[in-house]
N, C-alpha and C. Protein backbone atom coordinates (compact mmCIF):
# COMPACT_ATOMS: atom_id res chain seq x y z
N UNK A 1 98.12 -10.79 -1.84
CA UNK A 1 98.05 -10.61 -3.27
C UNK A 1 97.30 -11.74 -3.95
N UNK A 2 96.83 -12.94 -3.39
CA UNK A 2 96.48 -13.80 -3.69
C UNK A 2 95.07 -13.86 -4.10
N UNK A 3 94.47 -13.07 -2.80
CA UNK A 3 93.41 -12.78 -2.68
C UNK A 3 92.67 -11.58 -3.92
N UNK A 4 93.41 -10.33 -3.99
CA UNK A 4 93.60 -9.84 -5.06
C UNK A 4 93.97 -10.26 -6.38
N UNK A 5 94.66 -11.26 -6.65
CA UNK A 5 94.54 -11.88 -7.67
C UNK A 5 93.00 -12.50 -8.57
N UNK A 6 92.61 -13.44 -7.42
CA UNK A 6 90.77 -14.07 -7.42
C UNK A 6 89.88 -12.94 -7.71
N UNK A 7 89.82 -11.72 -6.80
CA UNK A 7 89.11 -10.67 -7.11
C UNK A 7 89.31 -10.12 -8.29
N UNK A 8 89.95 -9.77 -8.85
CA UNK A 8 90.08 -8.64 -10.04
C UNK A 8 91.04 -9.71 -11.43
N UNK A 9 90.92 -10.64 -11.58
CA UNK A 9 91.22 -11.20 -12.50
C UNK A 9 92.61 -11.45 -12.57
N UNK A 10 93.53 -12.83 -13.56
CA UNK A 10 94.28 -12.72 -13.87
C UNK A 10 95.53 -11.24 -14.57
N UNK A 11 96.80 -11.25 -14.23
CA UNK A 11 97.75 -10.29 -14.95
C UNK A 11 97.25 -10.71 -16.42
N UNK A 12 97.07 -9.12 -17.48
CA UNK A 12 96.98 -9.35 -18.80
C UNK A 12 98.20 -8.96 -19.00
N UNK A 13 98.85 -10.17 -19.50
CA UNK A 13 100.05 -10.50 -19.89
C UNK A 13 100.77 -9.43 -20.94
N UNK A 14 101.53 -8.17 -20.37
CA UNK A 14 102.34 -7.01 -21.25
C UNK A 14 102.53 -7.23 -22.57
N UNK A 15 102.66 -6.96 -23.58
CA UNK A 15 103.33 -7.17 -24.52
C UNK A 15 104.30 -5.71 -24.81
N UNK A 16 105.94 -6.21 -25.85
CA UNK A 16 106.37 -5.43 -25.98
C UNK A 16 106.59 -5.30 -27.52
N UNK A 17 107.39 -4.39 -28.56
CA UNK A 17 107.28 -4.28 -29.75
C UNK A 17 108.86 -4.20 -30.41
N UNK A 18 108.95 -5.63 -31.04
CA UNK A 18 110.42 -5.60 -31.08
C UNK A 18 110.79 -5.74 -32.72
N UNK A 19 111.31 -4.50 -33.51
CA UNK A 19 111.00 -5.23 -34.87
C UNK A 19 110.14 -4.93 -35.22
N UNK A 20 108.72 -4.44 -35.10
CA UNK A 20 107.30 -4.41 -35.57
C UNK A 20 106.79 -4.98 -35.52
N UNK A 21 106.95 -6.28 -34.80
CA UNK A 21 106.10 -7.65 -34.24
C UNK A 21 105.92 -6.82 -32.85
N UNK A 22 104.39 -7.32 -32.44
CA UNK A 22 104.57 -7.31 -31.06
C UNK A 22 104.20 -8.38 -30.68
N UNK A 23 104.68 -8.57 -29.24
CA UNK A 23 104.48 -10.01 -28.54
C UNK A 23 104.64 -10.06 -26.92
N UNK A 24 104.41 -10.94 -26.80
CA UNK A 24 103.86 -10.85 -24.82
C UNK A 24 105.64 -10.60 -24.56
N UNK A 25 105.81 -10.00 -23.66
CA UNK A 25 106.98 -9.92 -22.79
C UNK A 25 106.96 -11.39 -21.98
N UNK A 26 108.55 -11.44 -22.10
CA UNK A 26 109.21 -12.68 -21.49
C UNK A 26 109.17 -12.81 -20.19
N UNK A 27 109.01 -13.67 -19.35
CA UNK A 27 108.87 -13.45 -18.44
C UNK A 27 110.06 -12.49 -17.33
N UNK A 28 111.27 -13.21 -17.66
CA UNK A 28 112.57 -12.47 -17.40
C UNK A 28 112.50 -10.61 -17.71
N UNK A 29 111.32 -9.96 -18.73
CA UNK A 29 111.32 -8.99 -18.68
C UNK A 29 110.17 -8.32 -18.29
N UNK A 30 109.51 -8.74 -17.23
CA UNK A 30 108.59 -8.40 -16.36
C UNK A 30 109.31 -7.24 -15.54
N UNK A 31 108.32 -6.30 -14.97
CA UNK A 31 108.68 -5.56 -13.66
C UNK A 31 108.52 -6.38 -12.61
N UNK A 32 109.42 -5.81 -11.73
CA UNK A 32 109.21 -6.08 -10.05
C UNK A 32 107.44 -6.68 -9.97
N UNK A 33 106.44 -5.51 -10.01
CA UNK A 33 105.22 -5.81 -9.32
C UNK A 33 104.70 -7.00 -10.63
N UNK A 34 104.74 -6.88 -11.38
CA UNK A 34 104.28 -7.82 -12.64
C UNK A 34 105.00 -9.34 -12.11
N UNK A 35 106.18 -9.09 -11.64
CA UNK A 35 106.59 -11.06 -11.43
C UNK A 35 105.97 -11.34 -10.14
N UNK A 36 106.05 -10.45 -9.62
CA UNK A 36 104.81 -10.89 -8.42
C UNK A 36 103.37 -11.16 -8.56
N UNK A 37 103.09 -10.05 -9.35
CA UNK A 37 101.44 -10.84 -9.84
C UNK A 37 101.34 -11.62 -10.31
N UNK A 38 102.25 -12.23 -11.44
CA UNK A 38 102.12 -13.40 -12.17
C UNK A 38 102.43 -14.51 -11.44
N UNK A 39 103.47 -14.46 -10.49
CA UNK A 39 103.63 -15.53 -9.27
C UNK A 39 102.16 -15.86 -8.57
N UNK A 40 101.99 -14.97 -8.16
CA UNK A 40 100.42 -14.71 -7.18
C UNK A 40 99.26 -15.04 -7.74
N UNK A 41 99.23 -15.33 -9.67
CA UNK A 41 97.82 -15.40 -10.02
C UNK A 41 98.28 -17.17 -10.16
N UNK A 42 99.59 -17.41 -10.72
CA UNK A 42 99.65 -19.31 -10.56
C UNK A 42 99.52 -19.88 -9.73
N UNK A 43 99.86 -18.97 -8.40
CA UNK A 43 99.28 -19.69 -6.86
C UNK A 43 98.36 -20.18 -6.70
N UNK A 44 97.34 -18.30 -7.22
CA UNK A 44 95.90 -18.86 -6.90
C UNK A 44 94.98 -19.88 -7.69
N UNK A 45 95.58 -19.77 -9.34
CA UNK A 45 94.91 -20.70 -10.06
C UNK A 45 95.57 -22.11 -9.33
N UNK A 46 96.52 -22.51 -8.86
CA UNK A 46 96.52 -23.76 -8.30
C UNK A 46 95.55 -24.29 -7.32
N UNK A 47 95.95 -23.09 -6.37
CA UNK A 47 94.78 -23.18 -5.20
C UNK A 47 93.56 -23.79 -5.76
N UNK A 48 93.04 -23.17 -6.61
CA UNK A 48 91.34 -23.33 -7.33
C UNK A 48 91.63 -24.66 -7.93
N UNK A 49 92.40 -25.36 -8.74
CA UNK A 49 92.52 -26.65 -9.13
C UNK A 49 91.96 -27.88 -8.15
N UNK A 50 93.28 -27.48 -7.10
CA UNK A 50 93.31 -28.27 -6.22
C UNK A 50 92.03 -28.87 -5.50
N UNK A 51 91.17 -27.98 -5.52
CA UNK A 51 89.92 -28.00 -4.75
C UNK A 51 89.07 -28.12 -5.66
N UNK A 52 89.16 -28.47 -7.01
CA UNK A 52 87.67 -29.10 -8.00
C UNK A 52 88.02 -30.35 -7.93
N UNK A 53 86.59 -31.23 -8.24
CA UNK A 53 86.64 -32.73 -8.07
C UNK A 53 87.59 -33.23 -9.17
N UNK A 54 88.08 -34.75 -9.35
CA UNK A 54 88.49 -35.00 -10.40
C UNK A 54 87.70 -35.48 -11.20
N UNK A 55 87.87 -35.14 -12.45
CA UNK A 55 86.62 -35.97 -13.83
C UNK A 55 86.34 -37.59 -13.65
């Protein structure tokens, strides 16, 4: 999933509509496959950190 993550871009972060505000969903109210992608895209953005020079 990691790999899939790099390929096809970051999770666009759900939003839900509470009140008539809407706003990104909490993380706690993610689905199953959504806390995994969002796990899987901070991996990979670490991964990619890790490996640029420092300023």
């Amino acid at each position: 999933m990691i790999l899939e993550s790099v390929k096809q871009g970051p999770l666009i972060w759900p939003t839900v509509e509470v009140e008539g505000v809407t706003r990104p969903k909490k993380y706690s109210e993610l689905s199953a496959a959504e806390v995994i992608q969002a796990d899987c895209d901070i991996k990979a953005t670490n991964i990619i950190l890790q490996g640029l020079p420092p300023k």
